[in-house]
C-alpha atoms as a PDB file:
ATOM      1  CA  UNK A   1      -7.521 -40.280  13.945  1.00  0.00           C
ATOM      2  CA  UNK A   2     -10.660 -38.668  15.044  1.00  0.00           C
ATOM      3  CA  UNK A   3      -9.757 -38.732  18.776  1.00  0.00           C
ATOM      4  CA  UNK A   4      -6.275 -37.196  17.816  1.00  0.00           C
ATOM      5  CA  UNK A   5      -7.887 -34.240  16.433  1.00  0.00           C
ATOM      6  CA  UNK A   6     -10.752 -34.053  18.749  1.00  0.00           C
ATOM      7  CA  UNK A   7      -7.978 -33.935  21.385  1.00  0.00           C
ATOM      8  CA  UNK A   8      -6.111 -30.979  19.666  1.00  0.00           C
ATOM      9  CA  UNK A   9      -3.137 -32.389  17.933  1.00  0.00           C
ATOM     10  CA  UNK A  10      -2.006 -30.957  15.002  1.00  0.00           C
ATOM     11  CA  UNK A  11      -3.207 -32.489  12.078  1.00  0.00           C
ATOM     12  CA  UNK A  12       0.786 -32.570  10.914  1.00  0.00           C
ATOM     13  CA  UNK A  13       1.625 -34.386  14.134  1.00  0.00           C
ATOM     14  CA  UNK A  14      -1.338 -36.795  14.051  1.00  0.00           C
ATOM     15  CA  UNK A  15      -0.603 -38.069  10.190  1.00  0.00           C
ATOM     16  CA  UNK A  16       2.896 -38.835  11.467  1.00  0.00           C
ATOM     17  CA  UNK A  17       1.365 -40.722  14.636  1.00  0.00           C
ATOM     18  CA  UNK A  18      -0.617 -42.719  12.239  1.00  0.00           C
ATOM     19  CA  UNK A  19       1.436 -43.002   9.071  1.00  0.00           C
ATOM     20  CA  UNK A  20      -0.610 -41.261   7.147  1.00  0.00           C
ATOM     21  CA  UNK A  21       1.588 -39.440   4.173  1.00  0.00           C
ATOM     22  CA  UNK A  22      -1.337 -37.438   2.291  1.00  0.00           C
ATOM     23  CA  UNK A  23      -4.231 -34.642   4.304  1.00  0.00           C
ATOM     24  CA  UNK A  24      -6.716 -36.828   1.749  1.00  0.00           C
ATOM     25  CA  UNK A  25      -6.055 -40.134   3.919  1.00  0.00           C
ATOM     26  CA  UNK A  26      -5.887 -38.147   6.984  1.00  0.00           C
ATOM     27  CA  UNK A  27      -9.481 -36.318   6.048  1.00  0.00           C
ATOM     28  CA  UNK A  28     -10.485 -40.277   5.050  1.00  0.00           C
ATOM     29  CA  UNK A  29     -10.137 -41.386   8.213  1.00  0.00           C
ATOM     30  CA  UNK A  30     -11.830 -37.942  10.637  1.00  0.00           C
ATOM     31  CA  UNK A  31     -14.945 -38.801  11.007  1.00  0.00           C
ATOM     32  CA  UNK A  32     -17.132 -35.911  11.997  1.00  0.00           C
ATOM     33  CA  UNK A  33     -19.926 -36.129  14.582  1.00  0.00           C
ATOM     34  CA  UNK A  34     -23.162 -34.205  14.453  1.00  0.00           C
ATOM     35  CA  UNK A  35     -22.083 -32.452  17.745  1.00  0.00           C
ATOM     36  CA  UNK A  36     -19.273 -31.120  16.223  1.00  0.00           C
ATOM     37  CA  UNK A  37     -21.444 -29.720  13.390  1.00  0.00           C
ATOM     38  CA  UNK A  38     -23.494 -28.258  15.542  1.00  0.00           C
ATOM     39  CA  UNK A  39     -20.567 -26.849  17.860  1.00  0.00           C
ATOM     40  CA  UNK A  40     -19.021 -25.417  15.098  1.00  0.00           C
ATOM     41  CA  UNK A  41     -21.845 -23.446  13.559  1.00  0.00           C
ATOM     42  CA  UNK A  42     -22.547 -22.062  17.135  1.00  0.00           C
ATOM     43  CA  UNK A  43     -18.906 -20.799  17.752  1.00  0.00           C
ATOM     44  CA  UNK A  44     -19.391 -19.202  14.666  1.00  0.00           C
ATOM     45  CA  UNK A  45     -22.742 -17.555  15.510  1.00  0.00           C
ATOM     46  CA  UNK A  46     -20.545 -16.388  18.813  1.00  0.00           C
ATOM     47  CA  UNK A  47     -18.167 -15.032  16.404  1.00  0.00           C
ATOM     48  CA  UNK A  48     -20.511 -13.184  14.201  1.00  0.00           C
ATOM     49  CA  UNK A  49     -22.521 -11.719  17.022  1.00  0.00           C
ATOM     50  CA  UNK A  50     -19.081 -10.176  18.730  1.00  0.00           C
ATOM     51  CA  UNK A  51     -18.237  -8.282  16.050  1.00  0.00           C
ATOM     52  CA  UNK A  52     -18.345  -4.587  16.062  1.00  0.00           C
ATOM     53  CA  UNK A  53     -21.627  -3.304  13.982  1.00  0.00           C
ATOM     54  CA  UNK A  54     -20.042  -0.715  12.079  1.00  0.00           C
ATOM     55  CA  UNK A  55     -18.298  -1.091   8.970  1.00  0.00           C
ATOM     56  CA  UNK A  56     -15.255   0.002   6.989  1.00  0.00           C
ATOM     57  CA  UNK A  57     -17.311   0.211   3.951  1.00  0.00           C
ATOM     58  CA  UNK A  58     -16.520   3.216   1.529  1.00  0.00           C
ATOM     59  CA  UNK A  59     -18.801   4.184  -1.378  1.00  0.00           C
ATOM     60  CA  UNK A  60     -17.204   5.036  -4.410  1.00  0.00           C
ATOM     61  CA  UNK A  61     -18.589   7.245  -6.985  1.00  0.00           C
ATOM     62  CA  UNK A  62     -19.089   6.107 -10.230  1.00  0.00           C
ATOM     63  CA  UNK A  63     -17.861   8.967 -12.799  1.00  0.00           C
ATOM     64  CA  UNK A  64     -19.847   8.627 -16.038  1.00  0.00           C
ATOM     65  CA  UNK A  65     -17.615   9.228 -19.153  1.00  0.00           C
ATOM     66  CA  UNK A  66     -19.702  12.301 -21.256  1.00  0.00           C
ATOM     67  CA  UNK A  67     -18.322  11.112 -24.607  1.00  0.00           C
ATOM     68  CA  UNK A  68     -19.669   7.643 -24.928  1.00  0.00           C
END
């Protein structure tokens, strides 16, 4: 299983390769390796980093109601 995923199947197409009927048994069977740990939080480092530094954030203004 891992080596199917590892190689880029989808996981769809490798729990029909294997006969595996539920994403549980599937995720039973993927064994994660350190490396990919540590590949995954640097991609998303790469993807954090490459986005733009502004922001879309708006303020709103809170409107206080006089008769409370």
């Amino acid at each position: 299983m891992s080596n199917m995923i590892r190689a880029g199947l989808d996981p769809a197409v490798a729990m029909r390769i294997s006969g595996h009927r539920t994403r549980s048994m599937l995720d039973r069977y993927s064994i994660i390796r350190e490396q990919e740990i540590a590949a995954g939080l640097e991609k998303t480092a790469a993807y954090v980093d490459a986005l733009p530094s502004t922001t879309n954030i708006v303020r709103l203004r809170v409107e206080r109601n006089a008769s409370r």
